[in-house]
N, C-alpha and C. Protein backbone atom coordinates (compact mmCIF):
# COMPACT_ATOMS: atom_id res chain seq x y z
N UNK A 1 -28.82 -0.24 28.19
CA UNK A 1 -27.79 -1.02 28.82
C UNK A 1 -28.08 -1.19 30.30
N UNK A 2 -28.43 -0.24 30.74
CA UNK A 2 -28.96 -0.62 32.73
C UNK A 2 -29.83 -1.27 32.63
N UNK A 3 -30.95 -1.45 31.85
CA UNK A 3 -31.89 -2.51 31.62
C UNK A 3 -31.37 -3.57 31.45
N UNK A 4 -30.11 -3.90 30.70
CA UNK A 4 -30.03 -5.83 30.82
C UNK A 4 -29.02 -5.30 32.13
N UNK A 5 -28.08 -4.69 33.07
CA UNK A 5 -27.47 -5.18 34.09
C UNK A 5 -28.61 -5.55 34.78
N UNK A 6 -29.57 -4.21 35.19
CA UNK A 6 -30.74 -4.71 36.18
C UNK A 6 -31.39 -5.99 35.77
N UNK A 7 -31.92 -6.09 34.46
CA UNK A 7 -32.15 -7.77 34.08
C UNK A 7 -31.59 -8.74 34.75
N UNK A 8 -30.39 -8.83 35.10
CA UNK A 8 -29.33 -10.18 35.21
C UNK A 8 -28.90 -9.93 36.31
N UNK A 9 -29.31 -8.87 37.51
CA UNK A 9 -28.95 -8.47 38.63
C UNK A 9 -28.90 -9.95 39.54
N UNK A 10 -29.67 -10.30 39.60
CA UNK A 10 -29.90 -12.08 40.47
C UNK A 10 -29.14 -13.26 39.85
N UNK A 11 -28.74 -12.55 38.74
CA UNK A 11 -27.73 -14.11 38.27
C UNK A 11 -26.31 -14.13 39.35
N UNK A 12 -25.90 -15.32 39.13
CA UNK A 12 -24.35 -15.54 39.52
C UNK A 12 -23.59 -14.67 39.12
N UNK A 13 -22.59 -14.14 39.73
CA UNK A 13 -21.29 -13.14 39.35
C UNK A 13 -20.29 -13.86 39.00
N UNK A 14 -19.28 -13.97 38.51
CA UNK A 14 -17.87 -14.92 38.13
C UNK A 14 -17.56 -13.82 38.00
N UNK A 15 -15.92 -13.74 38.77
CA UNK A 15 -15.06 -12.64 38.85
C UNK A 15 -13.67 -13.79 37.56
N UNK A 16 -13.03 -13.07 36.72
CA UNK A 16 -12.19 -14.03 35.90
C UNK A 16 -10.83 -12.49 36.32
N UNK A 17 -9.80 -13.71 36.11
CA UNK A 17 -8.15 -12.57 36.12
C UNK A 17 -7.52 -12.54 34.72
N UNK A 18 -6.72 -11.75 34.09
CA UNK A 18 -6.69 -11.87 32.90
C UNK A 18 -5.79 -13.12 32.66
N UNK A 19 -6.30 -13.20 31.03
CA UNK A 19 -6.01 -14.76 30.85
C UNK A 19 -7.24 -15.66 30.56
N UNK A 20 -7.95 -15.88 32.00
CA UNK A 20 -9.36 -17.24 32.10
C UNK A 20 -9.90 -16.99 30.73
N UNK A 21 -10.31 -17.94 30.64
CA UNK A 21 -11.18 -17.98 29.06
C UNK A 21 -12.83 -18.23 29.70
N UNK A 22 -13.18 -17.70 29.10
CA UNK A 22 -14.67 -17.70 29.61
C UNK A 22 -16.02 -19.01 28.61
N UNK A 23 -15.27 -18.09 27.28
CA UNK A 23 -15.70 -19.25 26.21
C UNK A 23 -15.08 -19.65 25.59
N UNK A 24 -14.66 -21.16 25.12
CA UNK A 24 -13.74 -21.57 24.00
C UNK A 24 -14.82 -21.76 22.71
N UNK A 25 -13.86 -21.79 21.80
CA UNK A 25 -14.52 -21.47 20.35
C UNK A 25 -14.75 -23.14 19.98
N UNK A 26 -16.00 -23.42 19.64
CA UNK A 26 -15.98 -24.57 19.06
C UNK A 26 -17.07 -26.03 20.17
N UNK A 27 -17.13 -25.28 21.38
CA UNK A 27 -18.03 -25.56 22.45
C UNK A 27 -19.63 -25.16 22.58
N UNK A 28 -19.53 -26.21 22.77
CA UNK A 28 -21.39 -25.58 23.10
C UNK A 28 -21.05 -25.87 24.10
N UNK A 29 -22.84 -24.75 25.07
CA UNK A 29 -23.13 -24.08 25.57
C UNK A 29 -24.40 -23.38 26.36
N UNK A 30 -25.30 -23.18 26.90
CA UNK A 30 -26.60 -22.31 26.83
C UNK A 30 -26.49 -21.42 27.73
N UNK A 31 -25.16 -20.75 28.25
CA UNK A 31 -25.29 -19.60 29.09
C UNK A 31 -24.98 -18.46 28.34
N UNK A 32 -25.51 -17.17 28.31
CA UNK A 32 -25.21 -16.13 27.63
C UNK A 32 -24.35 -15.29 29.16
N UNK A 33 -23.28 -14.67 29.05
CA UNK A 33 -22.80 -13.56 29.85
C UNK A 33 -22.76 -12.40 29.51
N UNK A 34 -22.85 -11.33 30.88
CA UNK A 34 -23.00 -10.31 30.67
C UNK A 34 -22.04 -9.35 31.65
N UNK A 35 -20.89 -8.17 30.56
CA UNK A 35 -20.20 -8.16 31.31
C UNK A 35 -20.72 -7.07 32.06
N UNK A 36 -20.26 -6.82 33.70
CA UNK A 36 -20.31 -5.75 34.55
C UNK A 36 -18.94 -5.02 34.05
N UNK A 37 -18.30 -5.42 34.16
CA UNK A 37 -16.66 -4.39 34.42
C UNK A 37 -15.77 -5.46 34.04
N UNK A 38 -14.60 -3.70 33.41
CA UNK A 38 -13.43 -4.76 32.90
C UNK A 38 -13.30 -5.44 31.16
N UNK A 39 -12.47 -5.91 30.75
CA UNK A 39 -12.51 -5.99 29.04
C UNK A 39 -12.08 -7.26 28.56
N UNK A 40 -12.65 -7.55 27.53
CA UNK A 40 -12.74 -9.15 27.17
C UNK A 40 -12.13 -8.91 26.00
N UNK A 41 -11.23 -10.16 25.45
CA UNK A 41 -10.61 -10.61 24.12
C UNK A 41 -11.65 -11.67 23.91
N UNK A 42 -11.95 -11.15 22.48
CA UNK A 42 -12.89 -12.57 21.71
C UNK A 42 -11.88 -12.55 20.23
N UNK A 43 -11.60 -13.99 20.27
CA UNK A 43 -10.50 -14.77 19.40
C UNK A 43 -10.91 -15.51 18.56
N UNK A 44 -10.88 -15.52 17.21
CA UNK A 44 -11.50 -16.76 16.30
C UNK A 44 -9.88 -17.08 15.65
N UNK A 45 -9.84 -18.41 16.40
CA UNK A 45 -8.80 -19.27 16.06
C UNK A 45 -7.45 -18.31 16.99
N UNK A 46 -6.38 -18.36 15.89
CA UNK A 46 -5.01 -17.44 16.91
C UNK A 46 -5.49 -16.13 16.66
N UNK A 47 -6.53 -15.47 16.11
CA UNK A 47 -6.87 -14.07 15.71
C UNK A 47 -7.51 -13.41 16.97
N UNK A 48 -7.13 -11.94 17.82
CA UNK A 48 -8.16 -11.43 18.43
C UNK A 48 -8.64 -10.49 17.22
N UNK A 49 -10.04 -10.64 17.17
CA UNK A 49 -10.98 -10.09 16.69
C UNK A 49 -11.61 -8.70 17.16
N UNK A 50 -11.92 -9.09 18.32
CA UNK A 50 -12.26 -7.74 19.37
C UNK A 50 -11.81 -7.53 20.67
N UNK A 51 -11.94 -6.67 20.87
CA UNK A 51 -11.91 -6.53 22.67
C UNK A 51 -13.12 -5.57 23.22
N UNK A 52 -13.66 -6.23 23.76
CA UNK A 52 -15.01 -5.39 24.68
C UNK A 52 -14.78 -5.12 25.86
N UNK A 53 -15.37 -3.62 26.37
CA UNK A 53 -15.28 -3.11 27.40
C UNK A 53 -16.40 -2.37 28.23
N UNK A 54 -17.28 -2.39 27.15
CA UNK A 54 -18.66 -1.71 27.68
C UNK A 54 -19.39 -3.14 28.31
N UNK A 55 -20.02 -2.51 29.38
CA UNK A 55 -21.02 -2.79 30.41
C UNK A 55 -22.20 -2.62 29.52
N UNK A 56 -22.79 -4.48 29.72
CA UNK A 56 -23.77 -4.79 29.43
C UNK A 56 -23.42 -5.61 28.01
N UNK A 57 -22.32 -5.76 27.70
CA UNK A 57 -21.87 -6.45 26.73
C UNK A 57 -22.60 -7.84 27.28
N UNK A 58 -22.41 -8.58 25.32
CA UNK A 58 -23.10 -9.93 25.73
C UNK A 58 -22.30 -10.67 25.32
N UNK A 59 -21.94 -12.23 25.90
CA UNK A 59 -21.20 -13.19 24.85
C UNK A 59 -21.80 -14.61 24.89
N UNK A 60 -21.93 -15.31 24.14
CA UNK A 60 -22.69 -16.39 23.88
C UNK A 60 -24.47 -16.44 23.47
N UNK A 61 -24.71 -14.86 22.80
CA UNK A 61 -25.53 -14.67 22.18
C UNK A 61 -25.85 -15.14 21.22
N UNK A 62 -24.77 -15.22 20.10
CA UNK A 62 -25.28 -15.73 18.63
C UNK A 62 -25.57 -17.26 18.94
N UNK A 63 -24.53 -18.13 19.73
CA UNK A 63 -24.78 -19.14 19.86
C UNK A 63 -25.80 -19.92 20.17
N UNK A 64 -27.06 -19.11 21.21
CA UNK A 64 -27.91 -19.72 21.82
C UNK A 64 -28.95 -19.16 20.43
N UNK A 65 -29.06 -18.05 19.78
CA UNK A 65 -29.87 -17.54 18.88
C UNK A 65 -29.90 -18.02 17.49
N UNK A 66 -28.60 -18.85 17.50
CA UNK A 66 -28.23 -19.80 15.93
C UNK A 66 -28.60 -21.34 16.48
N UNK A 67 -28.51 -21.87 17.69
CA UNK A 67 -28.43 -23.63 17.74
C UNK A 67 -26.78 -24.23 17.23
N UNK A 68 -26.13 -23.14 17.41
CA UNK A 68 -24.55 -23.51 16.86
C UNK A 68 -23.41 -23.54 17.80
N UNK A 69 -22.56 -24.40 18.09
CA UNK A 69 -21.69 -24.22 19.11
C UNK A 69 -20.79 -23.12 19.14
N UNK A 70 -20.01 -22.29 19.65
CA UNK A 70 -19.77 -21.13 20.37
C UNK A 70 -18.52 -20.91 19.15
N UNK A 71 -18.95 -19.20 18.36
CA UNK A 71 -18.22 -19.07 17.10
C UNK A 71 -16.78 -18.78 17.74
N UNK A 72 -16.65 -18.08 18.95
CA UNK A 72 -15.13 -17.64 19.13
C UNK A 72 -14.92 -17.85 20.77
N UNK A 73 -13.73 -17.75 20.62
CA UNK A 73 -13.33 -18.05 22.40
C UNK A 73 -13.04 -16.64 23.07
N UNK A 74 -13.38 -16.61 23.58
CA UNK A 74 -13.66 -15.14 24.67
C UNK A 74 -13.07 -15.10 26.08
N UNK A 75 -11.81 -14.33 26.13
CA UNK A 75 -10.89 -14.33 27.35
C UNK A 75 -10.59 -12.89 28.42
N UNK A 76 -10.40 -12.92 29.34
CA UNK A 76 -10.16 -11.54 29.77
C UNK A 76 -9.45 -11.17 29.49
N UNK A 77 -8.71 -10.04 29.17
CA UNK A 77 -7.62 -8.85 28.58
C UNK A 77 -7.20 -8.20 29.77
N UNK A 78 -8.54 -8.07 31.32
CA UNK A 78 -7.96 -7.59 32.48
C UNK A 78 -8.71 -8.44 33.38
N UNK A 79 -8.76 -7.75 34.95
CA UNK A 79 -9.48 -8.31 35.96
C UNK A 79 -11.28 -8.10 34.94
N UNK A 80 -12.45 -9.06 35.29
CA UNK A 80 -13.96 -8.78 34.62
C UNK A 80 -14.61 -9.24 35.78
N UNK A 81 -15.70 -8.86 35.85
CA UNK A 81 -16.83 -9.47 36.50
C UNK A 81 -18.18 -9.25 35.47
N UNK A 82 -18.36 -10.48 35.21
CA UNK A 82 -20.01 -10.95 34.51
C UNK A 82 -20.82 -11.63 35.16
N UNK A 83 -22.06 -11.35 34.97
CA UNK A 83 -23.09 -12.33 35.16
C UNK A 83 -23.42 -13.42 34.61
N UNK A 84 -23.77 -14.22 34.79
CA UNK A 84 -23.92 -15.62 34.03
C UNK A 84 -25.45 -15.84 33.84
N UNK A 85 -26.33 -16.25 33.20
CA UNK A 85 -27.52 -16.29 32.59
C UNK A 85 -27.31 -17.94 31.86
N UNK A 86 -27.42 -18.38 32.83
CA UNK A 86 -27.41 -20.49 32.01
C UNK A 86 -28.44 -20.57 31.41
N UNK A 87 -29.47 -19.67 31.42
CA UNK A 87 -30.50 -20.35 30.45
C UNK A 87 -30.56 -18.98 29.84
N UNK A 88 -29.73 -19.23 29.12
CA UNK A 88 -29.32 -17.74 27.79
C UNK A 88 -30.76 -17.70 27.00
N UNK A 89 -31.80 -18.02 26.35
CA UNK A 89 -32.83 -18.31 25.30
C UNK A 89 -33.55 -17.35 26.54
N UNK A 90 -33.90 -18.71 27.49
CA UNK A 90 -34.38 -17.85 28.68
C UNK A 90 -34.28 -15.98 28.75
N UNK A 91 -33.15 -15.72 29.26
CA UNK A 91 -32.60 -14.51 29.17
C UNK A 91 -33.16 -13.33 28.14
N UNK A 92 -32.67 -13.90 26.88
CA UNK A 92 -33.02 -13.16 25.91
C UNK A 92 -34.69 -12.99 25.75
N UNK A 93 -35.39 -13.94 25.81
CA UNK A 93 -36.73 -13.64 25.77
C UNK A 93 -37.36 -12.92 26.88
N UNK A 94 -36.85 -13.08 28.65
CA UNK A 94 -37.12 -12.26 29.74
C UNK A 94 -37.85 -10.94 29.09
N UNK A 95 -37.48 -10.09 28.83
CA UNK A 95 -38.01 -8.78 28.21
C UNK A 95 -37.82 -7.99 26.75
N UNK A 96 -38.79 -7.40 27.11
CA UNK A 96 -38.46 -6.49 25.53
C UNK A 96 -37.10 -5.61 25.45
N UNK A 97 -36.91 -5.16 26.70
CA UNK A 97 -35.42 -4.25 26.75
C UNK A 97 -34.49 -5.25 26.34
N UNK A 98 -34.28 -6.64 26.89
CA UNK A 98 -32.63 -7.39 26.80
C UNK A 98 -32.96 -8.10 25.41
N UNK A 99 -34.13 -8.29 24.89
CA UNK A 99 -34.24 -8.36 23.33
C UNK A 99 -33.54 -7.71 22.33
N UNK A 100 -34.31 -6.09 22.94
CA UNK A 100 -33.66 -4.85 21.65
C UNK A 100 -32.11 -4.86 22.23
N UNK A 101 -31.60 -5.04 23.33
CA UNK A 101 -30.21 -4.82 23.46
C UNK A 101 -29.75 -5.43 22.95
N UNK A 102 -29.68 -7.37 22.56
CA UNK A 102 -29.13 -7.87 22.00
C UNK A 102 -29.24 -7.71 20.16
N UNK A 103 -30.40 -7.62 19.86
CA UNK A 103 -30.40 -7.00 18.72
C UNK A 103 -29.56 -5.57 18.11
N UNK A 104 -29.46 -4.79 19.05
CA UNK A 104 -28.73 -3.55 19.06
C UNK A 104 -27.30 -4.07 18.41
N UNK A 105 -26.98 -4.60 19.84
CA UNK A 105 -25.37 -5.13 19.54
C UNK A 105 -24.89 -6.08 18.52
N UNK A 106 -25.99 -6.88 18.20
CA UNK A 106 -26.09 -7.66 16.99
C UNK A 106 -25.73 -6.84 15.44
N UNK A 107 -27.11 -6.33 15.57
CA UNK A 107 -26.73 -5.18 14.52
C UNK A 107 -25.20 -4.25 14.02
N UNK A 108 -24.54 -4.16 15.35
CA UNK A 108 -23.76 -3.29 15.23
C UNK A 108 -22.64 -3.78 14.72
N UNK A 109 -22.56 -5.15 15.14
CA UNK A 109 -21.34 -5.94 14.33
C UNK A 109 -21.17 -6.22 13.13
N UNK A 110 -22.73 -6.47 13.20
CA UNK A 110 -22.91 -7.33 11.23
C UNK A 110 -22.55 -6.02 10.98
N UNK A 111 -22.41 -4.46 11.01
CA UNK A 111 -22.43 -3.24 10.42
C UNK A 111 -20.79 -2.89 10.19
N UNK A 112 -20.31 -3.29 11.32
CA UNK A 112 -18.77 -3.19 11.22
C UNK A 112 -18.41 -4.21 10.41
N UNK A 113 -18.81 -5.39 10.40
CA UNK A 113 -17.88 -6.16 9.58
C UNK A 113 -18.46 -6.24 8.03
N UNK A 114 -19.83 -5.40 7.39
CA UNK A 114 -20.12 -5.42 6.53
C UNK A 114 -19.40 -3.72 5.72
N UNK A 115 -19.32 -3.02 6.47
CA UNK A 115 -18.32 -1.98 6.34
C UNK A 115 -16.95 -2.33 6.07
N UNK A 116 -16.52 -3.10 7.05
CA UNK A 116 -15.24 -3.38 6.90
C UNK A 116 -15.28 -4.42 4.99
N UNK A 117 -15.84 -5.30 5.32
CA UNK A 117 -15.56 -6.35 3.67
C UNK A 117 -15.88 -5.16 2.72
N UNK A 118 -17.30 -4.34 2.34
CA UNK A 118 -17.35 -3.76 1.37
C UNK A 118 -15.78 -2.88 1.29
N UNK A 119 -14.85 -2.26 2.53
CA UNK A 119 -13.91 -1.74 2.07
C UNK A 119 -12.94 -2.21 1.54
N UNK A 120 -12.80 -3.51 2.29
CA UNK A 120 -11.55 -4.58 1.58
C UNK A 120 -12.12 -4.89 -0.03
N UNK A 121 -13.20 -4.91 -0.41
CA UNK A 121 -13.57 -5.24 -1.61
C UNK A 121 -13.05 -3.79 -3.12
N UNK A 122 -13.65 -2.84 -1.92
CA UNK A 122 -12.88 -1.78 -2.99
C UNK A 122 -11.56 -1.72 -3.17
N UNK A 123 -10.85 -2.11 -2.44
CA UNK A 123 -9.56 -2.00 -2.40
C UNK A 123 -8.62 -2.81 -2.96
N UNK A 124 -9.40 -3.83 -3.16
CA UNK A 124 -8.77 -5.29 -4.05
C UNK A 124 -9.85 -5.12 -5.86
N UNK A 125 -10.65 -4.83 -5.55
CA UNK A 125 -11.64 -4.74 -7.04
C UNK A 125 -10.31 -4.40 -8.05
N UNK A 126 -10.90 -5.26 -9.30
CA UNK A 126 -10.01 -5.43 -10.33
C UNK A 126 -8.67 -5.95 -10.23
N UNK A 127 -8.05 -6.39 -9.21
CA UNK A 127 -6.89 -6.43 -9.27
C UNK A 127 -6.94 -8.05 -9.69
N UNK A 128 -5.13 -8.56 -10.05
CA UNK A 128 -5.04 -9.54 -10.85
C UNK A 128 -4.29 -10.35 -10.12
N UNK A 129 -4.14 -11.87 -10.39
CA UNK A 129 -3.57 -12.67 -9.72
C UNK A 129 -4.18 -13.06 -8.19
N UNK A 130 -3.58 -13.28 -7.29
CA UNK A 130 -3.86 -13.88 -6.29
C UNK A 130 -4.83 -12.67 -5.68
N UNK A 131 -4.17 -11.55 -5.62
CA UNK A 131 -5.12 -10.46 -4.84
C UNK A 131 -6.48 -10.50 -5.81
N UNK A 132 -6.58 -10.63 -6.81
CA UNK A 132 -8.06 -10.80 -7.17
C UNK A 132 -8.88 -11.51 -6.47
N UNK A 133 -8.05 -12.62 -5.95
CA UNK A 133 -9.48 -13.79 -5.22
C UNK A 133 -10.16 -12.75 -4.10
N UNK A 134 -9.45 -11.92 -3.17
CA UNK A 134 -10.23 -11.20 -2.73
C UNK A 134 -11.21 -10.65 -2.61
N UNK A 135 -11.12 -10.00 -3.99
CA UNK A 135 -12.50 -9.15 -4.65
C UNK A 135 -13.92 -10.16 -4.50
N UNK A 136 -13.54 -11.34 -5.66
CA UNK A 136 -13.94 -12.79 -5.36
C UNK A 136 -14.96 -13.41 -4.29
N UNK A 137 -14.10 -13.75 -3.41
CA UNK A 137 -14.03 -14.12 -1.34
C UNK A 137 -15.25 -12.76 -1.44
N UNK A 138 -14.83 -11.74 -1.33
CA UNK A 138 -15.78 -10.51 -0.55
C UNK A 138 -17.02 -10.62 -1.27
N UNK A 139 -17.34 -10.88 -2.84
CA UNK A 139 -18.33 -10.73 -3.50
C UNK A 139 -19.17 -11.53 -2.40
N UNK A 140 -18.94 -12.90 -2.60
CA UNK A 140 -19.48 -13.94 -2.60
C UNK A 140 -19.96 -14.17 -1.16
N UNK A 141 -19.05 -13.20 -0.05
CA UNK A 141 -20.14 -12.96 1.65
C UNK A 141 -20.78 -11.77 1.77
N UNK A 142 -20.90 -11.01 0.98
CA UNK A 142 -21.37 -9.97 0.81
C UNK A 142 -23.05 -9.96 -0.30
N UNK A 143 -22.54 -11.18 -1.06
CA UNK A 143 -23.96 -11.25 -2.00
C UNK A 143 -24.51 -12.58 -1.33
N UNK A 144 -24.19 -13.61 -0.74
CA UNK A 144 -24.60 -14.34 -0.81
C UNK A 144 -24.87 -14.89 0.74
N UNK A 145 -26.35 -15.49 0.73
CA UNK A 145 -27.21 -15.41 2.15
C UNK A 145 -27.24 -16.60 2.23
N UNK A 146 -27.11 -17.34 3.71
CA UNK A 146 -27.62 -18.61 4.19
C UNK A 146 -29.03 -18.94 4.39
N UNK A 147 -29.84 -19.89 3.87
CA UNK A 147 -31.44 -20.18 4.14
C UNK A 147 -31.60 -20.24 5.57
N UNK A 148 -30.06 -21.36 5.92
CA UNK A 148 -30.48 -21.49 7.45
C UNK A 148 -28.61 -21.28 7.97
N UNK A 149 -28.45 -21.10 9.34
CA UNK A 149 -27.04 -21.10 10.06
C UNK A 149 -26.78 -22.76 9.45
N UNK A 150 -24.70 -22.45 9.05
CA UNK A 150 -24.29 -23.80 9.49
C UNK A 150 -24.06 -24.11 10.66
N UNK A 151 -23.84 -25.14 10.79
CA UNK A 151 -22.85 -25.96 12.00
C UNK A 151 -21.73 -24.96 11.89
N UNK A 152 -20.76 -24.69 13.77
CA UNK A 152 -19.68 -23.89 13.28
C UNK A 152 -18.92 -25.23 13.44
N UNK A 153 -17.67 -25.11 12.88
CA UNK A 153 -17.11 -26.22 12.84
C UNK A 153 -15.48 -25.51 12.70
N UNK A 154 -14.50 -25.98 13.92
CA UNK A 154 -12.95 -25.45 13.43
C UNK A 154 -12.13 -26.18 12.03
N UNK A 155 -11.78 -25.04 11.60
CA UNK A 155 -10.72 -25.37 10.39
C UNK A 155 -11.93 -26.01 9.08
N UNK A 156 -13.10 -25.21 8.85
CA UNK A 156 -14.00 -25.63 7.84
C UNK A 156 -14.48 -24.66 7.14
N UNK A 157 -14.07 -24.73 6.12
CA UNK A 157 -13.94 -24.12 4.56
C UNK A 157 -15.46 -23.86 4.74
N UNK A 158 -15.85 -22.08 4.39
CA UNK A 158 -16.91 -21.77 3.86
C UNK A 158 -17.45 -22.23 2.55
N UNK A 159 -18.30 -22.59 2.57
CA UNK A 159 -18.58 -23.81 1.22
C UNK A 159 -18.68 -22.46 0.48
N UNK A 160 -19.47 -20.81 0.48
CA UNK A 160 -19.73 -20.15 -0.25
C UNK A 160 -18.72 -19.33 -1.43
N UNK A 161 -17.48 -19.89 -0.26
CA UNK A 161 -16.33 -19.48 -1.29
C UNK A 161 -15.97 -20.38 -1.96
C-alpha cells in the first residue's frame, strides 16, 4: 500500500466534503483514484454496497481494466483526500507494485462477494416458490463465466439470469 501512495505522490490531490460524488455510476471515465484519508460510499443504484477507508484504496479500476463505463457511483461518507491518476491504464501499468495492489484488491472483492452468493445459495437451496429463484439467480453467477465484459448499462437485466 505505501508503494501505490508513493506511486501517485505527483498526481493532483482533490480534497471532497461528505456528500461530493467522485464517481457516478454509469459514466465513463479514464482516471483511476487513490484514496489518502478519510472513507468513501460506493453505491450501485440506491444501494451502498461498501464503504472504504483504507489508504491506498482504488476507484475506477475495474472500469479502465474492463473498457466499461463506471459500475458504481462513489461518494464521500466524510471529509477524503485522493489522488487523481487521469491516465488510470497508465497508472496501473507504471509498476509491478500498483499492478499486484490492484490485483490484490481485486481479488479480495470477487472473494467477498463469491463468499457472500455461495452463502445466500445455501440458504435458499431447495426451497420452493419464489425463494427458489434464488438458489436459481446464485447458480447461474456462480457457474456461469463471461468470454468477454458487458457493456455496464443502468436498469439492464443480466442476460445470464
Amino acid at each position: 500500500m505505501n508503494d501505490v501512495l508513493e506511486s501517485c505522490a505527483q498526481f493532483p490531490e482533490i480534497v471532497l466534503q461528505p456528500g461530493d460524488r467522485l464517481i457516478h455510476e454509469g459514466e465513463r471515465g479514464t482516471a483511476i483514484y487513490v484514496l489518502v484519508d478519510g472513507m468513501m460510499d460506493v453505491w450501485r443504484g440506491a444501494y451502498r454496497v461498501s464503504r472504504v477507508r483504507e489508504p491506498g484504496a482504488l476507484f475506477g479500476e475495474m472500469s479502465q481494466l474492463l473498457g466499461v463505463p463506471y459500475s458504481a457511483t462513489v461518494s464521500a461518507a466524510t471529509a477524503a483526500r485522493l489522488r487523481v491518476a487521469e491516465d488510470g491504464m497508465s497508472f496501473l501499468a507504471s509498476s509491478p507494485a500498483v499492478s499486484l495492489h490492484a490485483a490484490r484488491l481485486l481479488a479480495q472483492r470477487l472473494q467477498d462477494a463469491t463468499t457472500y452468493l455461495a452463502d445466500m445459495k445455501r440458504q435458499f437451496e431447495g426451497e420452493q416458490g419464489h425463494l427458489g429463484l434464488v438458489d436459481r439467480i446464485l447458480s447461474s453467477l456462480l457457474n456461469e463465466q463471461r468470454s468477454a465484459p458487458a457493456p455496464v448499462q443502468a436498469n439492464r437485466d443480466d442476460p445470464r439470469l
